[in-house]
N, C-alpha and C. Protein backbone atom coordinates (compact mmCIF):
# COMPACT_ATOMS: atom_id res chain seq x y z
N UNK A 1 72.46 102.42 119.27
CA UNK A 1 72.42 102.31 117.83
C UNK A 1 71.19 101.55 117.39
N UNK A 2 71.04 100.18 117.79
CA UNK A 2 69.93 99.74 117.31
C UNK A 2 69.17 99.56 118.71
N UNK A 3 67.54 99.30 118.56
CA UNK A 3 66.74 99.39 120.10
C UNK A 3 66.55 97.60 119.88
N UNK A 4 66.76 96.95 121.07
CA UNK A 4 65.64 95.96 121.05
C UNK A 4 64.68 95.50 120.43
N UNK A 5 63.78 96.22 120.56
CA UNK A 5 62.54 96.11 120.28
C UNK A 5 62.18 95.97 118.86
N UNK A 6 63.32 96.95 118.15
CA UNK A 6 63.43 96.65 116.44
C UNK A 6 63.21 95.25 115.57
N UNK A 7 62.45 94.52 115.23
CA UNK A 7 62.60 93.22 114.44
C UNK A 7 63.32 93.06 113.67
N UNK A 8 64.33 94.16 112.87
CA UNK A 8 65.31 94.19 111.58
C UNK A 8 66.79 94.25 112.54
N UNK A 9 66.77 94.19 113.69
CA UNK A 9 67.94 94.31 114.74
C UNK A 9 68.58 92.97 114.53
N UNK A 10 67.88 91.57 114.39
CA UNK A 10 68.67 90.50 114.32
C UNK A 10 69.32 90.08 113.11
N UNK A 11 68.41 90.68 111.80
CA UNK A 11 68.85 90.32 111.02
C UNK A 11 70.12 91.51 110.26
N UNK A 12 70.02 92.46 110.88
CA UNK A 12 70.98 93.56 110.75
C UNK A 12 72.30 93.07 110.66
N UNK A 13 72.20 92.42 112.57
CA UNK A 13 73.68 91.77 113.07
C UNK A 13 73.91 90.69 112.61
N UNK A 14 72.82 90.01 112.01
CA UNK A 14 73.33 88.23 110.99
C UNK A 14 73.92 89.27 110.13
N UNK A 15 73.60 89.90 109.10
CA UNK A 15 74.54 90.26 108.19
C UNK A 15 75.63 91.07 108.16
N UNK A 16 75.75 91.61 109.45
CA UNK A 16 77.16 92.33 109.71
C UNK A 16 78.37 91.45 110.40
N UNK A 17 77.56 90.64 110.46
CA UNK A 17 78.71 89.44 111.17
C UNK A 17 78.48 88.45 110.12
N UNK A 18 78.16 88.42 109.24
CA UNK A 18 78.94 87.37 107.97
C UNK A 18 79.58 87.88 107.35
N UNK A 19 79.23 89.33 106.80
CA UNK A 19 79.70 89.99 105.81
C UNK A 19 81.38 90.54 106.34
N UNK A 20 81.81 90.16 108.06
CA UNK A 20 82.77 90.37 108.29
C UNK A 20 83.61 89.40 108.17
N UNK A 21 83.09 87.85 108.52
CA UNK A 21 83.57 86.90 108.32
C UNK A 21 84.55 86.71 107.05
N UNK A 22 83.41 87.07 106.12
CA UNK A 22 83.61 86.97 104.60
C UNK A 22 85.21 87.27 104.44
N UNK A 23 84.80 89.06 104.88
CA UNK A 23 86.22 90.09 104.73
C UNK A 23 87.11 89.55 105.54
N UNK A 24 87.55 88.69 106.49
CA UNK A 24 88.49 88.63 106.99
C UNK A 24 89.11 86.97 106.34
N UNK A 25 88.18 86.44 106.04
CA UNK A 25 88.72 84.89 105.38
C UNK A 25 89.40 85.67 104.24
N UNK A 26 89.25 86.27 103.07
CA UNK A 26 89.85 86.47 101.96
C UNK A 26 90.70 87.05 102.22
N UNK A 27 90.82 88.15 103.31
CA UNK A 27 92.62 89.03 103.50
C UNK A 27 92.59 87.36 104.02
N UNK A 28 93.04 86.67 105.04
CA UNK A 28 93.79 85.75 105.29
C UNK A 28 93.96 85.23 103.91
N UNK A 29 92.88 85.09 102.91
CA UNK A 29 93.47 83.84 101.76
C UNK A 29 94.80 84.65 100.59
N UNK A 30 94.58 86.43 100.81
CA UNK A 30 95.41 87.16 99.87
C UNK A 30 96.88 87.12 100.78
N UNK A 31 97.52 86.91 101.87
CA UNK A 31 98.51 87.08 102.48
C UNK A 31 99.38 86.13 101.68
N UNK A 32 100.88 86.70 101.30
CA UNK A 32 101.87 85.62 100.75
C UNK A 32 102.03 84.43 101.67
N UNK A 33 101.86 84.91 102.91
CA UNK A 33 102.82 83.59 103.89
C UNK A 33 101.37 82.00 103.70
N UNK A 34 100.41 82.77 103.44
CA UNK A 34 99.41 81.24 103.29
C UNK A 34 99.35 81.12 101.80
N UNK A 35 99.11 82.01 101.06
CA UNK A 35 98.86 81.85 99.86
C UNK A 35 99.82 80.56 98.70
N UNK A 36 99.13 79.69 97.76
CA UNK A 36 100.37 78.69 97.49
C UNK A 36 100.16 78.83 95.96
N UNK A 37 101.01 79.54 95.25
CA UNK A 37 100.72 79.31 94.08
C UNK A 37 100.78 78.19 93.55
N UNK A 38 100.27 78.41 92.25
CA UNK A 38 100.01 76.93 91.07
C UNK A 38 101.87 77.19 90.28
N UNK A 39 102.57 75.57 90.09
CA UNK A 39 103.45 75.92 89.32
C UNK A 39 102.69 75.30 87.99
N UNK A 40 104.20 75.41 86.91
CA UNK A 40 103.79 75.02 85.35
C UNK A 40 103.05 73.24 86.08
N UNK A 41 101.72 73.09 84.94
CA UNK A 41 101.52 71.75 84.66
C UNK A 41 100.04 71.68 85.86
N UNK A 42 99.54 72.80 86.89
CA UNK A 42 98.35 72.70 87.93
C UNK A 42 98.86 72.25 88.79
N UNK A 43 99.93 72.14 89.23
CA UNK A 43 100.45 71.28 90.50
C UNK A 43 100.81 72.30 91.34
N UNK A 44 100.18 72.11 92.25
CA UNK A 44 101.04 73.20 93.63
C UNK A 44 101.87 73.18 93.75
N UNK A 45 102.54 74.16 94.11
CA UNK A 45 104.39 74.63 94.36
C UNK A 45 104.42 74.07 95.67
N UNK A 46 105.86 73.48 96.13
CA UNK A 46 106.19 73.44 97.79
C UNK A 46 106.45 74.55 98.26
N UNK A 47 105.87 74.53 99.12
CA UNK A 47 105.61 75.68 100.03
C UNK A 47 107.40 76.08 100.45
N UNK A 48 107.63 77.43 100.10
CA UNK A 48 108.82 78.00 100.14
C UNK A 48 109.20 78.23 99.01
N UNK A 49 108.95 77.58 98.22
CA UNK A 49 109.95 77.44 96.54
C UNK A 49 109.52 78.78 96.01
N UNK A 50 110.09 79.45 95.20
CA UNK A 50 109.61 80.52 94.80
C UNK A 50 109.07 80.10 93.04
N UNK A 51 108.04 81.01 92.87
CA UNK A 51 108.01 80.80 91.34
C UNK A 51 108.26 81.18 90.55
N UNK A 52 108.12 80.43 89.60
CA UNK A 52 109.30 81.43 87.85
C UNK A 52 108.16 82.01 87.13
N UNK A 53 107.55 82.97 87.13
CA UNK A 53 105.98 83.21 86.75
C UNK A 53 106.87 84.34 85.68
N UNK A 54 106.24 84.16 84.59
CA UNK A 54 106.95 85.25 83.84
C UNK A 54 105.84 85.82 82.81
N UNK A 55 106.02 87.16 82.97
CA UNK A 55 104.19 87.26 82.51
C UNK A 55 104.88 87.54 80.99
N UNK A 56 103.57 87.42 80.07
CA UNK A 56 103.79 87.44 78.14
C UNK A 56 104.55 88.68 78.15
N UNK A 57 105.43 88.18 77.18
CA UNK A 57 106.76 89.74 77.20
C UNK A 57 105.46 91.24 75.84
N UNK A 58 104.82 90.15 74.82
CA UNK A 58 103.96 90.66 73.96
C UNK A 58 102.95 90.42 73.94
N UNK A 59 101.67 91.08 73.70
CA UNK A 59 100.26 90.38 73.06
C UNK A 59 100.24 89.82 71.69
N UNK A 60 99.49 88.64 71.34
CA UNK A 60 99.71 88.01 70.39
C UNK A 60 99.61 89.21 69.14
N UNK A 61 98.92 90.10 69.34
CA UNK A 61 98.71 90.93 68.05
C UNK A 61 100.33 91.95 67.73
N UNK A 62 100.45 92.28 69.25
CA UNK A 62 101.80 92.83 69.31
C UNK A 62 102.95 91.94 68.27
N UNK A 63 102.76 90.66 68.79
CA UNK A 63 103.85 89.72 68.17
C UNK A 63 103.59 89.49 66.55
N UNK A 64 102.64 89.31 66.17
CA UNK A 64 102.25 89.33 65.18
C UNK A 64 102.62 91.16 64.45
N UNK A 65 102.46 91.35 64.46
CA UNK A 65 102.65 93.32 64.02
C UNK A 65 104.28 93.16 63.43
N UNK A 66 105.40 92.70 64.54
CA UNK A 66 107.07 93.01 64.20
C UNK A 66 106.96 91.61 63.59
N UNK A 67 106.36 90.32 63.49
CA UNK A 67 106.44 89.84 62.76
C UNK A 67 106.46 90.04 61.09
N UNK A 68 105.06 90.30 61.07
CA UNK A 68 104.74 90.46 59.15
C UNK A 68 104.97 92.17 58.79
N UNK A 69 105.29 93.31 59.91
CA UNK A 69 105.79 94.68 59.23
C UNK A 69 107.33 94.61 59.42
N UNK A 70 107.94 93.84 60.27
CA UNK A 70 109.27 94.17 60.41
C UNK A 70 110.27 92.94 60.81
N UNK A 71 109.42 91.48 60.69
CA UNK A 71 110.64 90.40 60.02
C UNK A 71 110.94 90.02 61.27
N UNK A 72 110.56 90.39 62.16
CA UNK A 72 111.25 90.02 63.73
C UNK A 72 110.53 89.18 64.36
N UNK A 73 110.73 88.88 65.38
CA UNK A 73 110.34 88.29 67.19
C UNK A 73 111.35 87.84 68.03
N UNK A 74 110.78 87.11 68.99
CA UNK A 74 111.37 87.17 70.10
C UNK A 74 112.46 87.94 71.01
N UNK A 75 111.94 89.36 70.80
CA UNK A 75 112.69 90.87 71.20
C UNK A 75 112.24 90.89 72.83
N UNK A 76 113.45 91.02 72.89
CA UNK A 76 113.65 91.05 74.76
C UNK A 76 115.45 91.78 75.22
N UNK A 77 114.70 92.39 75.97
CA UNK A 77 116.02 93.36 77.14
C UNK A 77 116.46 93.10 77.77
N UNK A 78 117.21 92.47 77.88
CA UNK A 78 118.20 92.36 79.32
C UNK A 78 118.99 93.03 79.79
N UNK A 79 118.64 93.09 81.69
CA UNK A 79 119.94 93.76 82.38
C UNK A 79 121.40 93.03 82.46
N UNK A 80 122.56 93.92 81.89
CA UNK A 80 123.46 92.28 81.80
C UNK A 80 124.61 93.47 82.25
N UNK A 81 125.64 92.52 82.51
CA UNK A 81 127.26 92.85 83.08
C UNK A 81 126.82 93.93 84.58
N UNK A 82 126.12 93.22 85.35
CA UNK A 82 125.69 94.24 87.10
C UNK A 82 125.10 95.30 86.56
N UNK A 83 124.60 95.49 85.52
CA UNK A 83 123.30 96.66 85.30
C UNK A 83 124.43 97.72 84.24
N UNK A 84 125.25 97.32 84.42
CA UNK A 84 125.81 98.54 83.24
C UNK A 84 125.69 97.97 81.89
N UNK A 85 125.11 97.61 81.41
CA UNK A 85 124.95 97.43 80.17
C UNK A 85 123.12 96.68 79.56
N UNK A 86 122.68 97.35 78.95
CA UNK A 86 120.92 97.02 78.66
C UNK A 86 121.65 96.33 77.53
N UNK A 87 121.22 94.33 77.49
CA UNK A 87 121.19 93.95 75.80
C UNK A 87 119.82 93.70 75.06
N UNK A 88 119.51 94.55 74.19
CA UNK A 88 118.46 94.29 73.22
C UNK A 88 118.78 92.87 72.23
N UNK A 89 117.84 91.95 72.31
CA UNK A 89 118.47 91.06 71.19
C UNK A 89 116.65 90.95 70.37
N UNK A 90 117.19 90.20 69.03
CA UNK A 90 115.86 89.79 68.35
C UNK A 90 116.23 88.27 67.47
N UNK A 91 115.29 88.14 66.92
CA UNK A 91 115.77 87.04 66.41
C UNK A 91 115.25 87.28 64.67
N UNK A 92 115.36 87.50 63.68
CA UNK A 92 115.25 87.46 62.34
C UNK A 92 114.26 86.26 61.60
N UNK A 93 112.86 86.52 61.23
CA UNK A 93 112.49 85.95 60.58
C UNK A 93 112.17 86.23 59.02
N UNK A 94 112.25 87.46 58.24
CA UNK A 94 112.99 88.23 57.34
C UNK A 94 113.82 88.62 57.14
N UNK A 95 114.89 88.14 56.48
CA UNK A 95 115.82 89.26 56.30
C UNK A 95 115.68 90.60 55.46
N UNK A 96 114.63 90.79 54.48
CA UNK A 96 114.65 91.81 53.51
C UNK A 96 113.64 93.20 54.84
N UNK A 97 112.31 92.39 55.62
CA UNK A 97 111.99 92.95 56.05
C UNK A 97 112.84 93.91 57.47
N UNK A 98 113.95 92.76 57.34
CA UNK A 98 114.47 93.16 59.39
C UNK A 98 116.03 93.93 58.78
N UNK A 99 116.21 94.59 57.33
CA UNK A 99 117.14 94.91 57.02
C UNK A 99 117.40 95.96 57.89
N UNK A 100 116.64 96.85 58.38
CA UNK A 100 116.54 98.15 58.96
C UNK A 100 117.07 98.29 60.43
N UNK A 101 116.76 96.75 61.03
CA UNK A 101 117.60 97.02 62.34
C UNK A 101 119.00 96.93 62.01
N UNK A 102 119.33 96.26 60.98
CA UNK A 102 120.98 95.80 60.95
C UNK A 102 121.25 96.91 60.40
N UNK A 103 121.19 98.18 59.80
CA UNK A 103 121.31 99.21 58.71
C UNK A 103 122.71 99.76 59.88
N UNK A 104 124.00 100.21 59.80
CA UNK A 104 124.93 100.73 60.65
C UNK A 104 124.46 102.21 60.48
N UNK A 105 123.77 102.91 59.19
CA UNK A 105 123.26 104.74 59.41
C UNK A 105 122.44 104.75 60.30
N UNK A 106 121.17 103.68 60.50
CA UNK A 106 120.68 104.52 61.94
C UNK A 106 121.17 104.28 63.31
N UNK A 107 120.58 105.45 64.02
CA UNK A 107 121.95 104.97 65.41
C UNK A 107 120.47 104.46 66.31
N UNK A 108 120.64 103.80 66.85
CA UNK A 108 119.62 102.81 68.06
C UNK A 108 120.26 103.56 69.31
N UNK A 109 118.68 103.70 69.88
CA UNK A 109 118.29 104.25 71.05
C UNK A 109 117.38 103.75 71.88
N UNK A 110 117.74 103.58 73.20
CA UNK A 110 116.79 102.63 74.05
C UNK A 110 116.40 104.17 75.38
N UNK A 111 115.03 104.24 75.47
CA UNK A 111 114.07 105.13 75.75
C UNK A 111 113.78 104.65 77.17
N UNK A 112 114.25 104.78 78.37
CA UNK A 112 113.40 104.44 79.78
C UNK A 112 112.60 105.95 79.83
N UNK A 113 111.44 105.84 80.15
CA UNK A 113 110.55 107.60 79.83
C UNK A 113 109.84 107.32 81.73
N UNK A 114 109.88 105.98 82.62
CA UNK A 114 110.09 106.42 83.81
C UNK A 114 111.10 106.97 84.82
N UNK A 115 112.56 106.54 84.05
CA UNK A 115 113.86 106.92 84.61
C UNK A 115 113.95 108.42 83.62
N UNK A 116 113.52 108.55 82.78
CA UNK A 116 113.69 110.04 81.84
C UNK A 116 115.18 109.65 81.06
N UNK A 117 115.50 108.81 81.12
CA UNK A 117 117.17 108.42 80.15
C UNK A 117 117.02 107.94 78.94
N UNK A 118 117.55 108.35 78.06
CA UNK A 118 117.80 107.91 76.58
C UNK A 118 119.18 107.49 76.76
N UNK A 119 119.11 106.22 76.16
CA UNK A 119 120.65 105.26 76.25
C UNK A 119 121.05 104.98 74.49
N UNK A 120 122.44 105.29 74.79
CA UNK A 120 123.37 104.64 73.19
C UNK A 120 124.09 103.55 73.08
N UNK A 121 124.21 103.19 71.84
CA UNK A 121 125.23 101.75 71.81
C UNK A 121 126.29 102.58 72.02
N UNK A 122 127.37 102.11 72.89
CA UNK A 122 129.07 102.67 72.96
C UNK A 122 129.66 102.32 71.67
N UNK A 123 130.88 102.85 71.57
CA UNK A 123 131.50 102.44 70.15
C UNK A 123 133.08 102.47 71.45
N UNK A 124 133.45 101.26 71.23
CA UNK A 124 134.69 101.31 71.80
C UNK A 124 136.08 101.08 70.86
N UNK A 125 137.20 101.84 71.56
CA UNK A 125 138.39 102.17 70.41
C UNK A 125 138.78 101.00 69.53
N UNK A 126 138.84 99.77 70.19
CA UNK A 126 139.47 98.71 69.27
C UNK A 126 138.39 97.58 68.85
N UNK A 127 137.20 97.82 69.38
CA UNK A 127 136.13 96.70 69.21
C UNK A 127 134.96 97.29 68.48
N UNK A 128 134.60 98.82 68.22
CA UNK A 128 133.33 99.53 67.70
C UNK A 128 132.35 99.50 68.34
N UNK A 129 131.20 99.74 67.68
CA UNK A 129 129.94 100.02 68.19
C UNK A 129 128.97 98.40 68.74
N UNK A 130 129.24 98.22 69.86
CA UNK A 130 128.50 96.92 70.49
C UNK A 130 126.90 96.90 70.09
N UNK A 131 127.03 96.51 68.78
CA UNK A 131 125.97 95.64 67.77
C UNK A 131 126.08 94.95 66.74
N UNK A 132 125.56 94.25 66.35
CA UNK A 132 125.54 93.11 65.13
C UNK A 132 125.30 94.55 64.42
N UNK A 133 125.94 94.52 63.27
CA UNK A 133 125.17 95.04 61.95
C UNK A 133 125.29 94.43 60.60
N UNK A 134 125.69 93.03 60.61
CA UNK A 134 126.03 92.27 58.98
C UNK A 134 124.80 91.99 58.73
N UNK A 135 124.85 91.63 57.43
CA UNK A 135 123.34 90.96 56.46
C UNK A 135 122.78 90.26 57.06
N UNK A 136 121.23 90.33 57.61
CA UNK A 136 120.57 89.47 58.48
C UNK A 136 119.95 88.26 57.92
N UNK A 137 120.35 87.02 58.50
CA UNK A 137 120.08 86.00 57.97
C UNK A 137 118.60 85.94 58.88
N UNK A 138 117.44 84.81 58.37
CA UNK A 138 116.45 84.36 58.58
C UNK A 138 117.03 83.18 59.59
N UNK A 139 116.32 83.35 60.44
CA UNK A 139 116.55 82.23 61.95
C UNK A 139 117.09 82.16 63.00
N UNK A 140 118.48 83.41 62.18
CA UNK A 140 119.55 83.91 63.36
C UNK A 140 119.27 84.96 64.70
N UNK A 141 119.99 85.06 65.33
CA UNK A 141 119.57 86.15 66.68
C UNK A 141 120.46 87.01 66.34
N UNK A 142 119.88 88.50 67.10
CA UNK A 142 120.71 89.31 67.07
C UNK A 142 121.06 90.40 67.91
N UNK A 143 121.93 90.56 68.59
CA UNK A 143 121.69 91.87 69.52
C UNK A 143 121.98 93.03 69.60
N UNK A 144 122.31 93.97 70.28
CA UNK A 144 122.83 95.25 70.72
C UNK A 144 122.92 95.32 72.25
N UNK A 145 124.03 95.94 72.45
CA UNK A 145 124.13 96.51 74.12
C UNK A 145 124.01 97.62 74.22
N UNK A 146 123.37 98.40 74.91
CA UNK A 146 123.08 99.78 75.41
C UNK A 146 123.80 100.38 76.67
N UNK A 147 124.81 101.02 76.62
CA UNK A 147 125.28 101.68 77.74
C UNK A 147 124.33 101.88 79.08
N UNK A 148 124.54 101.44 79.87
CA UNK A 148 122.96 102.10 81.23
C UNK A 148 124.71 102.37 82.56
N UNK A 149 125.39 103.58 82.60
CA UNK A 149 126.38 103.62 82.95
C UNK A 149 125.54 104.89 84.34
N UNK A 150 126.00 104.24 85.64
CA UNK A 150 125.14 104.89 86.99
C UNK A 150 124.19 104.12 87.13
N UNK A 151 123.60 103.25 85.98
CA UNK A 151 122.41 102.21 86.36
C UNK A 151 121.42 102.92 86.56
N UNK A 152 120.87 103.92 85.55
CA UNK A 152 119.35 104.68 85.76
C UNK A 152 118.04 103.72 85.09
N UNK A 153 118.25 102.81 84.51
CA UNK A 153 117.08 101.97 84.04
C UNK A 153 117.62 100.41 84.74
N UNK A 154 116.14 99.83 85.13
CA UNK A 154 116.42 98.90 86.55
C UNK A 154 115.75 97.64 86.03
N UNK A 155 116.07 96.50 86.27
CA UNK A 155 115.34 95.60 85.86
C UNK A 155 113.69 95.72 86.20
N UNK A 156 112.25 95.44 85.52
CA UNK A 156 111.09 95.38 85.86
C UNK A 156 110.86 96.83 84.91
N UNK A 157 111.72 98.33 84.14
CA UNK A 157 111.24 99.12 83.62
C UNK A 157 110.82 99.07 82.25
N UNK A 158 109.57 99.90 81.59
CA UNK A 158 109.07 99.60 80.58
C UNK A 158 110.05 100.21 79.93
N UNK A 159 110.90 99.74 78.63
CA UNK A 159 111.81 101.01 78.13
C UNK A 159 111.16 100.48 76.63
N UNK A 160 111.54 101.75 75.17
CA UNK A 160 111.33 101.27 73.98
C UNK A 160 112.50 101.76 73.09
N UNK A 161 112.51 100.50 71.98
CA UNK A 161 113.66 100.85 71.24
C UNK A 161 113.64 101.29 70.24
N UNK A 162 114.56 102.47 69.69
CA UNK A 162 113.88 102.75 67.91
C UNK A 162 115.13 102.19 67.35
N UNK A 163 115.50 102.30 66.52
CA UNK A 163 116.46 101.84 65.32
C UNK A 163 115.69 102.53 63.95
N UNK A 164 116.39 103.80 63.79
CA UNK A 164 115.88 103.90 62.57
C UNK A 164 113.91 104.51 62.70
N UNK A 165 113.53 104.07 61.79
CA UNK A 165 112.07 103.87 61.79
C UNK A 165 111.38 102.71 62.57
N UNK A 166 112.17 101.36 62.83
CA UNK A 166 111.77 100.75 63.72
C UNK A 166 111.42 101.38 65.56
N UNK A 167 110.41 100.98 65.88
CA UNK A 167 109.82 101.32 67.31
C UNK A 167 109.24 100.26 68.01
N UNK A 168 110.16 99.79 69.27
CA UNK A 168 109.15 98.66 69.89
C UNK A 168 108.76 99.60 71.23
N UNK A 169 108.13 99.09 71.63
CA UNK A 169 107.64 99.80 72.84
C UNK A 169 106.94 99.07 73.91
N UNK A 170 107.07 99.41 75.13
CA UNK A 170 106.39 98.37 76.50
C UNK A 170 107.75 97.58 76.29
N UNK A 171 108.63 97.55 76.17
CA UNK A 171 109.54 95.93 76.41
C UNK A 171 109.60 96.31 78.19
N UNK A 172 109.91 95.11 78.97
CA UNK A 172 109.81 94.80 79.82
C UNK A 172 111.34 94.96 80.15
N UNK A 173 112.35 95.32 80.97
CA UNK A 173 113.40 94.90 81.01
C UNK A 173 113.56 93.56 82.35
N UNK A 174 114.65 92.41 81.72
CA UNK A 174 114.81 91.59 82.55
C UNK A 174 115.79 91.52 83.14
């Protein structure tokens, strides 16, 4: 491959033997078993502990948007009762604006478009349709449960909810 006699032969192999060095220090530094994450506050985690890393459920503009067009925030999914049941909750910072989720004519639908399932609120015989729908007060929370019955939407899927003309979309399920 290379002759002796070549003068660019030494400096060939200096740089093929750093440039391997390089590559093999960083896979060692990307492996979980060495790797130590940072917890809250810059302090290293003890080694074993797992971390609570929870990435932004919205972008600030996102959050801002269901804020001042539709009265809301802090909208989040949960997987709840062993996966049979998705709860959408929000919390009301309009009531005139966030009238539309509480409205009982539109029917709410939660969209997983990687599982391909469209999910409904149940309406059960002696209890009704598992959602808040009274006059939404400013400050209060509010939820809905979504049937997920066989468990086709999994915790970690992007699903979105409409209500009506309301549309969130990207929610994260937890």
């Amino acid at each position: 491959m290379f002759k002796k006699s070549d003068p660019c032969t030494p400096m060939l192999l200096a740089a093929f033997l750093a440039s391997s060095i390089v590559v093999s220090t960083s896979q060692a530094q990307s492996t979980p078993d060495t790797a130590k994450p940072a917890a809250q506050g810059g302090k290293a985690a003890a080694p074993g502990m797992p971390t609570r890393y929870r990435p932004s459920r919205f972008s600030k503009r996102a959050t801002e948007y269901y804020g001042l067009i539709w009265g809301v925030d802090s909208l989040s999914v949960k997987w709840a009762e062993s996966g049979e049941v998705i709860r959408f909750s929000y919390r009301i910072l309009d009531p005139d604006k966030a009238a539309a989720l509480n409205d009982k004519k539109a029917e709410p639908s939660l969209i997983d478009p990687q599982a391909g399932v469209k999910l409904v609120v149940p309406s059960l015989e002696k209890v009704g349709k598992l959602r808040q729908s009274s006059t939404p007060e400013a400050g209060k929370s509010y939820w809905m449960a979504f049937s997920n019955k066989g468990r086709p939407v999994k915790r970690g899927d992007r699903v979105n909810v409409v209500i009506g003309r309301f549309k969130a979309e990207g929610l994260v399920v937890q």
